[in-house]
Protein backbone atom coordinates (compact mmCIF):
# COMPACT_ATOMS: atom_id res chain seq x y z
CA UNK A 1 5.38 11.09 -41.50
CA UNK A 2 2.42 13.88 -41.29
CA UNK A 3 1.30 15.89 -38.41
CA UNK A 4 -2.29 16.43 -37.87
CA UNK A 5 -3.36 20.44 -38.63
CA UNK A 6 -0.24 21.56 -39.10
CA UNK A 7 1.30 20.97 -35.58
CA UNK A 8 4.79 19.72 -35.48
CA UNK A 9 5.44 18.80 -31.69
CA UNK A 10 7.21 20.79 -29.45
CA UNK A 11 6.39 24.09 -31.95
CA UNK A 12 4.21 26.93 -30.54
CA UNK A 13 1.08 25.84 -32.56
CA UNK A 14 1.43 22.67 -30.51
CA UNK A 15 2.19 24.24 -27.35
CA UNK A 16 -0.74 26.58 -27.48
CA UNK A 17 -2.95 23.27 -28.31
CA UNK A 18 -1.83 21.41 -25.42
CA UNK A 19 -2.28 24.17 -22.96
CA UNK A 20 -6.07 24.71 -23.91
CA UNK A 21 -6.26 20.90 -23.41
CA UNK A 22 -5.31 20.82 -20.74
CA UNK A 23 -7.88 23.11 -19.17
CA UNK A 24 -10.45 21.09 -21.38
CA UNK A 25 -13.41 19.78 -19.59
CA UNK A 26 -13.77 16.26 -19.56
CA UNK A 27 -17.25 14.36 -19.84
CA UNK A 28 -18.04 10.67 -19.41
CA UNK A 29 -19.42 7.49 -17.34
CA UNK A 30 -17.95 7.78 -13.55
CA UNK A 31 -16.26 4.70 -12.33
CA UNK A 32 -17.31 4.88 -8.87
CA UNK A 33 -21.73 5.67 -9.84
CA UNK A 34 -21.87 5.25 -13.52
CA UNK A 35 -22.97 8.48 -14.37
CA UNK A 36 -22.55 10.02 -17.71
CA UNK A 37 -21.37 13.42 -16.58
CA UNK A 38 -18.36 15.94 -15.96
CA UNK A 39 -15.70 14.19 -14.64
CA UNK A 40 -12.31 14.95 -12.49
CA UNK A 41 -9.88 12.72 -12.13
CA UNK A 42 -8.02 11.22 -9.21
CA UNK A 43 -4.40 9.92 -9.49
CA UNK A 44 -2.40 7.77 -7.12
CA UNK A 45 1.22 6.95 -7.15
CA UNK A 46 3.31 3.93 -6.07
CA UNK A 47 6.91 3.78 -5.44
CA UNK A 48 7.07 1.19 -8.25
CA UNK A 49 8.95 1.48 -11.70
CA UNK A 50 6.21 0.17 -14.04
CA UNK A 51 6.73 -0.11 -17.83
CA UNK A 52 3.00 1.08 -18.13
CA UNK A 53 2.64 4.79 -17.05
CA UNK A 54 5.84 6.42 -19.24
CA UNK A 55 6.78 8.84 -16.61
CA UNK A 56 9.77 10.14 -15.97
CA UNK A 57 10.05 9.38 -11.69
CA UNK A 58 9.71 6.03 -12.45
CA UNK A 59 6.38 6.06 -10.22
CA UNK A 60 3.34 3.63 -11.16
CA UNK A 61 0.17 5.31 -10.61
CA UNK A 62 -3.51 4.28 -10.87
CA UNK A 63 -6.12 7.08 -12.01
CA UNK A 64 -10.08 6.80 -11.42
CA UNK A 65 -12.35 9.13 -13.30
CA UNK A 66 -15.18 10.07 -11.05
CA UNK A 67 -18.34 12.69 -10.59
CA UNK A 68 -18.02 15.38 -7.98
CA UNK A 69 -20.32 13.67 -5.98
CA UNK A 70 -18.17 10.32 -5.74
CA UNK A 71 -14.79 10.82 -4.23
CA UNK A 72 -12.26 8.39 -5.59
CA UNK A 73 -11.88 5.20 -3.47
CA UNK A 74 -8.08 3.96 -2.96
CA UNK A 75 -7.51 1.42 -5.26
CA UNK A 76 -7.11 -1.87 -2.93
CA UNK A 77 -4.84 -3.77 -5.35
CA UNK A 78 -2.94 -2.02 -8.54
CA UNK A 79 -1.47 -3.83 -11.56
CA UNK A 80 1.52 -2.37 -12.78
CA UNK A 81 3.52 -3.90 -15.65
CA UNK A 82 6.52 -4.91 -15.06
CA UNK A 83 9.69 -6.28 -16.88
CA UNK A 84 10.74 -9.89 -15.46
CA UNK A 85 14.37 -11.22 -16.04
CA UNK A 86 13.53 -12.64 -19.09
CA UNK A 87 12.97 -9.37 -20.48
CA UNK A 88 9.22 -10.30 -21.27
CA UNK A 89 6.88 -7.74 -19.47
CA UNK A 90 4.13 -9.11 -17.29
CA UNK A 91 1.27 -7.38 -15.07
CA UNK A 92 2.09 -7.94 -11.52
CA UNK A 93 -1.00 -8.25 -8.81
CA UNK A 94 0.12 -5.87 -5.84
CA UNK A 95 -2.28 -5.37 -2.89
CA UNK A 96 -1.22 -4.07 1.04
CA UNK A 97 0.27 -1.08 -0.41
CA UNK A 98 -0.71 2.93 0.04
CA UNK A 99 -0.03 5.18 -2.07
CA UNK A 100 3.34 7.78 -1.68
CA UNK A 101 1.62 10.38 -3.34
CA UNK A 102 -2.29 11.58 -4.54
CA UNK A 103 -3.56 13.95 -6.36
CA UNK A 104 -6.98 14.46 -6.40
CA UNK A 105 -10.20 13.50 -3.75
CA UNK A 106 -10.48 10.53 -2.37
CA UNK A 107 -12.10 8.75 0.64
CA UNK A 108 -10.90 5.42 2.16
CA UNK A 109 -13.76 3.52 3.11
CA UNK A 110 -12.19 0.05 3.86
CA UNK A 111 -9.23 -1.04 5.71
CA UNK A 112 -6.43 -1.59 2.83
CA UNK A 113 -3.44 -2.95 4.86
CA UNK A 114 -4.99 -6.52 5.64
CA UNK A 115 -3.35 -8.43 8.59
CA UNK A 116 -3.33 -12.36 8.59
């Protein structure tokens, strides 16, 4: 098993690495306009243990890449992948939920609780 450049994970090479990637600019198409420009990102997290997202609160969460001109809207329905009782993993369809947490901008521009 090889490392790329040298960088065995969790040394101070790698370390160094992830810290100027993390101030890294990122460029490409913006969900919300299309744009091919800078882009920030917008997460939002659910108080639902997904199989997807890896993290260690055991918190779904949608991110939306989007311009600075084109706050983030809230995602009206998420798909999180969860395991059934069979032990097979499935995406799940959940909508009429907010958020617990967001980091980012964002604007709500339709109602996303819907009554019947």
């Amino acid at each position: 098993m090889g490392f790329s450049r040298g960088a065995k994970p969790g040394s101070r090479k790698q370390k160094r690495r992830n810290k100027l990637l993390c101030n890294s600019i990122e460029w490409g198409r913006c969900e919300i306009c299309g744009k091919e420009t800078q882009l920030e990102r917008t997460y939002f997290y659910y108080p639902i243990h997904c199989e997807c997202c890896g993290n260690k609160e055991n918190r779904h969460f949608e991110m939306i890449r989007h311009c600075k001109k084109c706050p983030a809207p809230m995602p009206k329905e998420i798909h999180p992948l969860c395991k059934a009782m069979d032990g097979k993993t499935y995406h799940a369809s959940v909508s009429n939920m907010l958020p617990i947490d967001i980091h980012g901008e964002f604007i709500i521009n339709e109602r996303i609780i819907k009554e019947e």
